[in-house]
Protein backbone atom coordinates (compact mmCIF):
# COMPACT_ATOMS: atom_id res chain seq x y z
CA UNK A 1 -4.54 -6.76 9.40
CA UNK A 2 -4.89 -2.98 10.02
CA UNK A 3 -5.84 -0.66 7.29
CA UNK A 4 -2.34 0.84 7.16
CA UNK A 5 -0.42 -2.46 6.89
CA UNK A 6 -3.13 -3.86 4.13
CA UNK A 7 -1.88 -0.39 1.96
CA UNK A 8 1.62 -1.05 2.72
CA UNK A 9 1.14 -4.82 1.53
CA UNK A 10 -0.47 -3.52 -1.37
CA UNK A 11 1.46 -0.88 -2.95
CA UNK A 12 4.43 -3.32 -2.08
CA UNK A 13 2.53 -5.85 -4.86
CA UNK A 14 2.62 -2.93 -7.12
CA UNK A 15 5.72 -1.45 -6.73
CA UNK A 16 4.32 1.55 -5.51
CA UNK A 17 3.02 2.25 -8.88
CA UNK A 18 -0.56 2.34 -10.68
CA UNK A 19 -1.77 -1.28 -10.59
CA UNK A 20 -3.30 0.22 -14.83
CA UNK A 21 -0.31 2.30 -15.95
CA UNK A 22 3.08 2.27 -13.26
CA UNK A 23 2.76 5.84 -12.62
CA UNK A 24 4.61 6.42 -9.55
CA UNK A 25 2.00 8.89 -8.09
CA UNK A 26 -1.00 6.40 -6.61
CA UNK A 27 -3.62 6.91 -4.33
CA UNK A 28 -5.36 3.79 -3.00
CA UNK A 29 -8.75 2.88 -4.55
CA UNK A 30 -11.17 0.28 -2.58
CA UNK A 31 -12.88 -2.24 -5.22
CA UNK A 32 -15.60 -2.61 -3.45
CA UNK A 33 -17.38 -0.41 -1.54
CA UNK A 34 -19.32 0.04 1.50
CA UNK A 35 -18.92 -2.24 4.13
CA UNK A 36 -18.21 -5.76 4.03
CA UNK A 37 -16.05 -8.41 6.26
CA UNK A 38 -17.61 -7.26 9.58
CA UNK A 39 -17.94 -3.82 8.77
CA UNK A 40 -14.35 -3.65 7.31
CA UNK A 41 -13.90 -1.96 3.71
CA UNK A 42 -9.81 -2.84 3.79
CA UNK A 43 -8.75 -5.86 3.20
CA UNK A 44 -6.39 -7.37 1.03
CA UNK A 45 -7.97 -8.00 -1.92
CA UNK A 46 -9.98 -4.65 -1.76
CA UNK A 47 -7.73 -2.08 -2.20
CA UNK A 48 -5.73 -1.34 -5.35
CA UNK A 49 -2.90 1.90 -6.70
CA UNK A 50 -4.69 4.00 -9.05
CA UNK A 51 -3.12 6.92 -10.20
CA UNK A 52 -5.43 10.10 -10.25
CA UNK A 53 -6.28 9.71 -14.04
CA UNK A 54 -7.45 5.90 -13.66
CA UNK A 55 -8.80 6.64 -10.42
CA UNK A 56 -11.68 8.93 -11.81
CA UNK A 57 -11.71 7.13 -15.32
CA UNK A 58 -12.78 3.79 -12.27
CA UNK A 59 -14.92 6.13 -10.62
CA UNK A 60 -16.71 6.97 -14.13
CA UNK A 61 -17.56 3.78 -14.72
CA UNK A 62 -17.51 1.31 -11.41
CA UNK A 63 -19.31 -1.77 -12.88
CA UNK A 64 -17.02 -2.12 -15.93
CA UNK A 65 -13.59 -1.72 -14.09
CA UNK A 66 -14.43 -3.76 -11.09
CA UNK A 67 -13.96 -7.06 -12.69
CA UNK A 68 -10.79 -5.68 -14.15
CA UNK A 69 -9.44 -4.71 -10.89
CA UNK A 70 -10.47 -7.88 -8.94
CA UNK A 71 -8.61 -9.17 -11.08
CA UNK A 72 -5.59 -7.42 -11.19
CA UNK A 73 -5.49 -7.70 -7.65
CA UNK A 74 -6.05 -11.39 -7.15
CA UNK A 75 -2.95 -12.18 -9.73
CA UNK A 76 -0.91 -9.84 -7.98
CA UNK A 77 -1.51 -11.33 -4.13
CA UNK A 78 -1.20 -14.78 -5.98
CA UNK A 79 2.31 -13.64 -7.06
CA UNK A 80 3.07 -12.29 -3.73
């Protein structure tokens, strides 16, 4: 799946809203960084709608939200 069809997929799971708080104005965040998968850092399962506050509140503290997020993430692709 191509990067722009795993974001579509994704925000779709979210309703286009914040995966933390349903604000409506997301930018995608990747759980995991670097690369992974064969040199591939988007992937379903990877990516996840933050909003700009929650983005940098992730981004403050990576090791504490990750699990979180994985999370998050898994239930929602579960729901599909």
């Amino acid at each position: 799946m191509k990067d722009k069809e795993v974001y579509k997929k994704t925000l779709e799971l979210f309703d286009h809203k914040c995966a933390i708080c349903g604000n409506p104005n997301v930018a995608m965040h990747h759980i995991i960084y670097g690369n992974l998968r064969g040199g591939r850092k988007t992937y379903m399962g990877n990516v996840i709608p933050l909003c700009e506050k929650h983005h940098r509140l992730v981004h403050t503290n990576k090791n504490k939200y990750m699990p979180m997020l994985i999370e998050m993430v898994n239930k929602a692709i579960e729901r599909g």
